[in-house]
N, C-alpha and C. Protein backbone atom coordinates (compact mmCIF):
# COMPACT_ATOMS: atom_id res chain seq x y z
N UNK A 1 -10.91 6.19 -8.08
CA UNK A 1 -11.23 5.96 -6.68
C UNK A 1 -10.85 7.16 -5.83
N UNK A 2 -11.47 7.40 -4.93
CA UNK A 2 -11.79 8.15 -3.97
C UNK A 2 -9.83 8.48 -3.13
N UNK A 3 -9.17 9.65 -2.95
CA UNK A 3 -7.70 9.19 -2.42
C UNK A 3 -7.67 10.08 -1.08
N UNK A 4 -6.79 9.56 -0.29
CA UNK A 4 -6.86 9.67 1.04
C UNK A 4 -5.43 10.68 1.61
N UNK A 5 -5.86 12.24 1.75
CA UNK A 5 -4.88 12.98 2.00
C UNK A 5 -4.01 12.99 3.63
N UNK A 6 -3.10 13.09 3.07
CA UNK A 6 -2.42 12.23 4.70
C UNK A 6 -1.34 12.86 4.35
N UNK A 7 -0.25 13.97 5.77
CA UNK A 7 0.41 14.37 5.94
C UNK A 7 1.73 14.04 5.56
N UNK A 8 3.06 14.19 4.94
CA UNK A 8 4.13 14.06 4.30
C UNK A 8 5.13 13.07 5.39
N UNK A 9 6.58 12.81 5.20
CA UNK A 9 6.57 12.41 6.23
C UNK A 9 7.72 13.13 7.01
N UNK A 10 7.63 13.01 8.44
CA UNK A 10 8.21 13.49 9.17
C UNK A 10 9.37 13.29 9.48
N UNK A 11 10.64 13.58 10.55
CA UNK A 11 11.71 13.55 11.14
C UNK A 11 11.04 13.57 12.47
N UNK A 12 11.33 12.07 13.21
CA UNK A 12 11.11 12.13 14.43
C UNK A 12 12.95 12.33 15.42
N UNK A 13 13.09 12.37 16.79
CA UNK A 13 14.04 12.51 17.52
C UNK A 13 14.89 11.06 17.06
N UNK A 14 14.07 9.76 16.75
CA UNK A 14 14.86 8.59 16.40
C UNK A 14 14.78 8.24 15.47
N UNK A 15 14.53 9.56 13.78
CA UNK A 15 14.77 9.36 12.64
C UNK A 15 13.18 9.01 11.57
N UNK A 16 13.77 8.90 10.86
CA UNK A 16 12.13 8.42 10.12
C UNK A 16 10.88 7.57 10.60
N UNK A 17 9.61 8.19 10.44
CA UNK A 17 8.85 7.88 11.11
C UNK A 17 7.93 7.75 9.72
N UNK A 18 7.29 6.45 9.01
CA UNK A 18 6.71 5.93 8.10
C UNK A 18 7.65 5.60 6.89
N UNK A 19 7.19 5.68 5.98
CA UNK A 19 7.72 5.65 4.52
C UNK A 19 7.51 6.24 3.74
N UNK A 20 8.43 6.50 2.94
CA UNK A 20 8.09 8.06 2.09
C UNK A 20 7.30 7.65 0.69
N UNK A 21 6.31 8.54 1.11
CA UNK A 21 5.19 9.02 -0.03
C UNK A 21 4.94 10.02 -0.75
N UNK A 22 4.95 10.20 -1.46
CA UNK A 22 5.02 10.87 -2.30
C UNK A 22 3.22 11.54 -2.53
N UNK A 23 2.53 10.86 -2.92
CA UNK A 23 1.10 11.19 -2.77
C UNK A 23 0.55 11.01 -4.48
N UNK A 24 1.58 10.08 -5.22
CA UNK A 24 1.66 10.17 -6.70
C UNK A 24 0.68 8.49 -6.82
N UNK A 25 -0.01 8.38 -7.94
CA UNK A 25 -0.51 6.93 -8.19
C UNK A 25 0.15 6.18 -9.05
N UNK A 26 0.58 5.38 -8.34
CA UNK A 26 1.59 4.47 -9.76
C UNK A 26 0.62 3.81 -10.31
N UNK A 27 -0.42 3.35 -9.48
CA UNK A 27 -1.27 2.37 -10.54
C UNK A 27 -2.46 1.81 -9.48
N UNK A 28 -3.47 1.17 -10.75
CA UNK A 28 -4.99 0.96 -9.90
C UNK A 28 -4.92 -0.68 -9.73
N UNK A 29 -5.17 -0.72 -7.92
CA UNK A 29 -5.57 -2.53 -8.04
C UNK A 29 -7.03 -2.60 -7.78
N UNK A 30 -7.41 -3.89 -7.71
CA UNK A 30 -8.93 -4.07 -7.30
C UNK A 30 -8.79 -4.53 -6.05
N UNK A 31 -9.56 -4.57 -4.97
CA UNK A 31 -10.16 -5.15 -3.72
C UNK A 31 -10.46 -6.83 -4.38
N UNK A 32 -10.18 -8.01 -3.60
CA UNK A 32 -10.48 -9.09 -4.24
C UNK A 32 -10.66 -9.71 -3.35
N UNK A 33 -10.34 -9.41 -2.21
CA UNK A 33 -10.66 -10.45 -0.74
C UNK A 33 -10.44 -9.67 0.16
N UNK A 34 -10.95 -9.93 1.33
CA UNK A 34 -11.53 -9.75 2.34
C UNK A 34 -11.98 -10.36 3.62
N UNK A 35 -11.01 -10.22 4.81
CA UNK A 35 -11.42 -10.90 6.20
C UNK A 35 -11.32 -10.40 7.31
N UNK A 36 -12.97 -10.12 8.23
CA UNK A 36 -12.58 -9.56 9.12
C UNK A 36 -11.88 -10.48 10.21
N UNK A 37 -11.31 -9.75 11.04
CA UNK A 37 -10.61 -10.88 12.33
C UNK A 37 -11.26 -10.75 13.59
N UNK A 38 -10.91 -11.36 14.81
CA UNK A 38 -11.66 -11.29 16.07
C UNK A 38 -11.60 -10.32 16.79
N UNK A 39 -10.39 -9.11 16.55
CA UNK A 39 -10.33 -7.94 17.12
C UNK A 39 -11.07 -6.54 16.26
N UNK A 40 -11.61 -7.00 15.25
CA UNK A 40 -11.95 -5.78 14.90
C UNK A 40 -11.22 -5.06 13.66
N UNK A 41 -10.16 -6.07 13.25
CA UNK A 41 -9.47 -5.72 11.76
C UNK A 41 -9.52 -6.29 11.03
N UNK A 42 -9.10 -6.28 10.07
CA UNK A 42 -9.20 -7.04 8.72
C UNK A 42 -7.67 -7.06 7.93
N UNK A 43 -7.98 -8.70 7.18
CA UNK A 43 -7.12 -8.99 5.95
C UNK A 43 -7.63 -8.52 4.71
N UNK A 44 -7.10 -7.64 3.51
CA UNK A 44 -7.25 -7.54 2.69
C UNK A 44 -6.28 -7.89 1.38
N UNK A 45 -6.69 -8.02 0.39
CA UNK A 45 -6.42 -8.47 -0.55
C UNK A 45 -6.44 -7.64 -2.04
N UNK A 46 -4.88 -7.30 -2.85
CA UNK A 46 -5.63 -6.46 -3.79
C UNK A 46 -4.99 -7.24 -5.47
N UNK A 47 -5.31 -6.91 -6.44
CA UNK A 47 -4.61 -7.00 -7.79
C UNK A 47 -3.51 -6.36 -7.30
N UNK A 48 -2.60 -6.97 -7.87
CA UNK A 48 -1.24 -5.97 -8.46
C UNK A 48 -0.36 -5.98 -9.96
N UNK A 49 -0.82 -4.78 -10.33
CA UNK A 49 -0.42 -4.52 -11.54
C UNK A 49 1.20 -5.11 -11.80
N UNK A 50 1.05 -5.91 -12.84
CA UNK A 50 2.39 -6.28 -13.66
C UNK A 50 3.48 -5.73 -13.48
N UNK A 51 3.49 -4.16 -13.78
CA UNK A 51 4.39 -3.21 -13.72
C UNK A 51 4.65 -2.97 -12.40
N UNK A 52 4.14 -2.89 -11.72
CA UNK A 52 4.60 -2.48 -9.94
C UNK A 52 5.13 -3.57 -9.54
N UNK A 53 5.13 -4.84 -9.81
CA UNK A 53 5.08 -6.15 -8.85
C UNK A 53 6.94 -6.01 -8.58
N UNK A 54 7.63 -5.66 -9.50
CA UNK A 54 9.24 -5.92 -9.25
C UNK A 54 9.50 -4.83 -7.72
N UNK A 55 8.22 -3.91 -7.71
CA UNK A 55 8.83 -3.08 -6.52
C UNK A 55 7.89 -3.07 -5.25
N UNK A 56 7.18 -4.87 -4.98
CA UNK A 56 6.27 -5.10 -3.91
C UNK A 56 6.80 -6.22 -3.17
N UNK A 57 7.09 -6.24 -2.31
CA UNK A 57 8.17 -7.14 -1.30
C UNK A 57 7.27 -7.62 -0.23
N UNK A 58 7.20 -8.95 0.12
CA UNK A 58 6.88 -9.09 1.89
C UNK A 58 7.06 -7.98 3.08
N UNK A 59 6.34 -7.83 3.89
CA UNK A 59 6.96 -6.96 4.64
C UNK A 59 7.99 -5.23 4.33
N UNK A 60 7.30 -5.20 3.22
CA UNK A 60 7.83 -3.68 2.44
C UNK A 60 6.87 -3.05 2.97
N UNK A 61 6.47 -1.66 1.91
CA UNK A 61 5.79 -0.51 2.23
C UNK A 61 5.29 -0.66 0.76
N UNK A 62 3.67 -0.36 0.69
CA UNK A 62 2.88 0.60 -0.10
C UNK A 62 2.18 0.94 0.25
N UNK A 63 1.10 1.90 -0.63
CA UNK A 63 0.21 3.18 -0.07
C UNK A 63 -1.10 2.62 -0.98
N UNK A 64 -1.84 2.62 -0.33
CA UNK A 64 -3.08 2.09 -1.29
C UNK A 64 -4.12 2.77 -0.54
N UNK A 65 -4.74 3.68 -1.69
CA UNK A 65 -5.48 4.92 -1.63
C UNK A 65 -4.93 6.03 -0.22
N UNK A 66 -3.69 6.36 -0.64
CA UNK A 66 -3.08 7.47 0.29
C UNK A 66 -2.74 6.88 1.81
N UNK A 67 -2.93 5.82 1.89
CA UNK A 67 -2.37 5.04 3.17
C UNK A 67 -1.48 4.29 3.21
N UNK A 68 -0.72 4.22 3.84
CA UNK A 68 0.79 3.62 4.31
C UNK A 68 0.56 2.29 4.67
N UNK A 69 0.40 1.22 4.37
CA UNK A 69 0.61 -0.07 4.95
C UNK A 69 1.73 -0.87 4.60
N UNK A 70 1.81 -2.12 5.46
CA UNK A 70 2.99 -3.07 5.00
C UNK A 70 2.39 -4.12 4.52
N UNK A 71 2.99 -4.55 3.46
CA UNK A 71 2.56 -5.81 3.04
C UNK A 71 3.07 -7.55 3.88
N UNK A 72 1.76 -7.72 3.92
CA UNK A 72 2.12 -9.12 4.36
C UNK A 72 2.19 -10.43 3.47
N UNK A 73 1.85 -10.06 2.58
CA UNK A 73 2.41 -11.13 1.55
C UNK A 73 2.38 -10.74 0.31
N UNK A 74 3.07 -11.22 -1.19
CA UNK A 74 2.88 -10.82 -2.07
C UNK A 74 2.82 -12.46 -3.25
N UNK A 75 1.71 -12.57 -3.92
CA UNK A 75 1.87 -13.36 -5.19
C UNK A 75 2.14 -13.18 -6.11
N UNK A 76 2.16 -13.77 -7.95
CA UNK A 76 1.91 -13.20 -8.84
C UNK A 76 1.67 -12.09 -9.53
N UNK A 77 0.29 -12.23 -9.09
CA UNK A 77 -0.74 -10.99 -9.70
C UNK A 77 -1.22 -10.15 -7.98
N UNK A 78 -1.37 -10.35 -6.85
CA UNK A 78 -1.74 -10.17 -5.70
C UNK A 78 -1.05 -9.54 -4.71
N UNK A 79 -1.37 -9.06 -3.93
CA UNK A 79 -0.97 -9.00 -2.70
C UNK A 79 -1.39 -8.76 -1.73
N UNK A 80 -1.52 -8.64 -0.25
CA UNK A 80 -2.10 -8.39 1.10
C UNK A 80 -1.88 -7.42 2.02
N UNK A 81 -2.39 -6.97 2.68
CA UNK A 81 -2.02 -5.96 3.81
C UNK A 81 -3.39 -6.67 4.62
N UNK A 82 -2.76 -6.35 6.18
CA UNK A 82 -3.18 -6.38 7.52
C UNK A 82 -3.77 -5.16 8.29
N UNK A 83 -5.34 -4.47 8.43
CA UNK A 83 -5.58 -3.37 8.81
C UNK A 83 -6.07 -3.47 10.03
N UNK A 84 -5.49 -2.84 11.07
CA UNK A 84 -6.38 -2.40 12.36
C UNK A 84 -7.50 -1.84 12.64
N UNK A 85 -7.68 -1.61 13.56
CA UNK A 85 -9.29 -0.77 13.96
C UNK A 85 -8.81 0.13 13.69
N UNK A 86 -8.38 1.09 13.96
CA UNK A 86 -8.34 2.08 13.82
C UNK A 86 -7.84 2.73 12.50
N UNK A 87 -7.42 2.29 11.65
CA UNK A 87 -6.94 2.38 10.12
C UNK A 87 -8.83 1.83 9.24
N UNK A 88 -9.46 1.00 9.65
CA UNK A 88 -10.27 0.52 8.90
C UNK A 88 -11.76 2.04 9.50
N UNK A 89 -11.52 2.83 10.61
CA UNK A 89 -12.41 4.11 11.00
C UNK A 89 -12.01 4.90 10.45
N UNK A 90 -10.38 5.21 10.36
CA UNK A 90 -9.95 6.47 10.33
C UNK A 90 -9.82 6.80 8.65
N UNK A 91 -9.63 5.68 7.96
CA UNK A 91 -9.25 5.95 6.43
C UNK A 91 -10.40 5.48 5.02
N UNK A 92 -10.20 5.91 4.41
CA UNK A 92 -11.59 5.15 3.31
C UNK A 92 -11.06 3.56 3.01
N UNK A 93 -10.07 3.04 3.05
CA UNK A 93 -9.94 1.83 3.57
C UNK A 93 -11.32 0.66 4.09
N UNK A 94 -12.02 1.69 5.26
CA UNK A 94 -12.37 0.63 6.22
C UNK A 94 -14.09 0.65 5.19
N UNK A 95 -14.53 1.53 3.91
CA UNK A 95 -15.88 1.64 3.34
C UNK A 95 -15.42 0.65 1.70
N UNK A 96 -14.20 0.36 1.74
CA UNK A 96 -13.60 -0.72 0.40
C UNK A 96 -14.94 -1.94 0.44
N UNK A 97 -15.21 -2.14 -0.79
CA UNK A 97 -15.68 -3.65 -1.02
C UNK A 97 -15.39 -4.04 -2.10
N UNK A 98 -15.41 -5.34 -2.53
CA UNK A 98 -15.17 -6.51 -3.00
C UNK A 98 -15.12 -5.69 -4.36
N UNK A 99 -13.89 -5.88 -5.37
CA UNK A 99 -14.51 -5.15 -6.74
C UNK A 99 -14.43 -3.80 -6.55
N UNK A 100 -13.81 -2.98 -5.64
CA UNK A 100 -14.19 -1.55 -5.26
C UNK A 100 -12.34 -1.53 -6.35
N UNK A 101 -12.20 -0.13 -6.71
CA UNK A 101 -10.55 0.28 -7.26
C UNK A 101 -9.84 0.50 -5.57
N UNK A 102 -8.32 0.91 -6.32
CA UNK A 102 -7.60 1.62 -4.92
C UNK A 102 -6.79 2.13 -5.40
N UNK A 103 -6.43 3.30 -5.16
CA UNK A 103 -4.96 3.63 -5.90
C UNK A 103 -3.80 3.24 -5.45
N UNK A 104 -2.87 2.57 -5.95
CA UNK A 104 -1.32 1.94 -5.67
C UNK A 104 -0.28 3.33 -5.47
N UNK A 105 0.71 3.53 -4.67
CA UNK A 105 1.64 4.22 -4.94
C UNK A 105 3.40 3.06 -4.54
N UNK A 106 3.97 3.23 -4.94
CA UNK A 106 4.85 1.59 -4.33
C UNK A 106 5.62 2.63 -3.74
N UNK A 107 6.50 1.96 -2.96
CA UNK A 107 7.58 2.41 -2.62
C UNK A 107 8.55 3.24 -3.38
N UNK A 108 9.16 4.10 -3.09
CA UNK A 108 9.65 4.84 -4.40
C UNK A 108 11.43 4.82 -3.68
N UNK A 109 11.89 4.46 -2.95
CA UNK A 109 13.13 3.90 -2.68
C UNK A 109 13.37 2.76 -3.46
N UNK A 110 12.65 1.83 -3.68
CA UNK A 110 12.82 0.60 -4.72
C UNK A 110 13.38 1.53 -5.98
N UNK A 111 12.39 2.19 -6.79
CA UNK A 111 12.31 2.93 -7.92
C UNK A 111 13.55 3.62 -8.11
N UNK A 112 13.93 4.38 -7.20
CA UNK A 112 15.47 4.75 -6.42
C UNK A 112 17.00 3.97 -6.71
N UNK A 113 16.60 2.59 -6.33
CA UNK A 113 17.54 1.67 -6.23
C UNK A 113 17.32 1.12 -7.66
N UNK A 114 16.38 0.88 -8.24
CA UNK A 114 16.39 0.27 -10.15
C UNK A 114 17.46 1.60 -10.96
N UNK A 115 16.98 2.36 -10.79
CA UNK A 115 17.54 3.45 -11.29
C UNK A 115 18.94 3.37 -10.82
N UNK A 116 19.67 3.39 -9.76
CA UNK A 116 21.27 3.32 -9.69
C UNK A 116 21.95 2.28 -10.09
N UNK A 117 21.21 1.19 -10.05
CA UNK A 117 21.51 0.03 -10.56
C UNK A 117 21.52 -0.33 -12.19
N UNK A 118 20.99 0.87 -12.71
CA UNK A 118 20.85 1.37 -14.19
C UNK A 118 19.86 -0.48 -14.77
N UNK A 119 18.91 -0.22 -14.08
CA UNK A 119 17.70 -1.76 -14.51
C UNK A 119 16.34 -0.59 -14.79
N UNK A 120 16.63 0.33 -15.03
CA UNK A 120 15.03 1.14 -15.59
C UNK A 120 14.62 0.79 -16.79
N UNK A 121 13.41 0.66 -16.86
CA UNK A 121 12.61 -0.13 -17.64
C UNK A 121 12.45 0.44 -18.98
């Protein structure tokens, strides 16, 4: 799939400003649902690989195809993110359909914390 180059992250005056990315693919989900809303954004829906799922949280951070979102929910095999207008113009995000790939990158502070905790796989 197609990946979405997007600037590193910064030091703002009140400290970190996004979540750190790396720009690496941990792994491929599929697009599986899909809803637009009344303002002009959408719910989406992706696979989540087996192996990533110990480091996908409610309200965490992943990058799916080079974009930063938060997750709003996570299942099983699944999970969700919430996109705005302007994320669904500005990123290849907003040309996704049903069955389309995405590239996963997870959080890599999780990955961070398995590792000190000596739980690496």
């Amino acid at each position: 799939p197609a990946a979405e180059a997007r600037p590193g992250l910064r030091m703002a005056r009140s400290g970190l400003v996004g979540h750190l990315v790396q720009g690496h693919v941990d792994g491929v989900g599929t697009v599986i649902a899909m809803t637009d809303d009344a303002n002009g954004g959408r719910t989406m829906e992706f696979t989540l690989p087996p192996a990533l799922a110990r480091y996908v949280v409610e309200k965490g951070s992943i990058t799916a195809d080079g974009v930063s979102l938060t997750v709003t929910f996570v299942a099983r095999e699944r999970f969700g993110v919430a996109l705005v207008p302007f994320t669904l113009t500005a990123t290849t995000l907003g040309r996704k359909r049903l069955g389309d790939p995405v590239n996963l990158e997870v959080d890599v502070m999780a990955k961070y914390v398995e590792r000190l905790m000596g739980r690496t796989p």
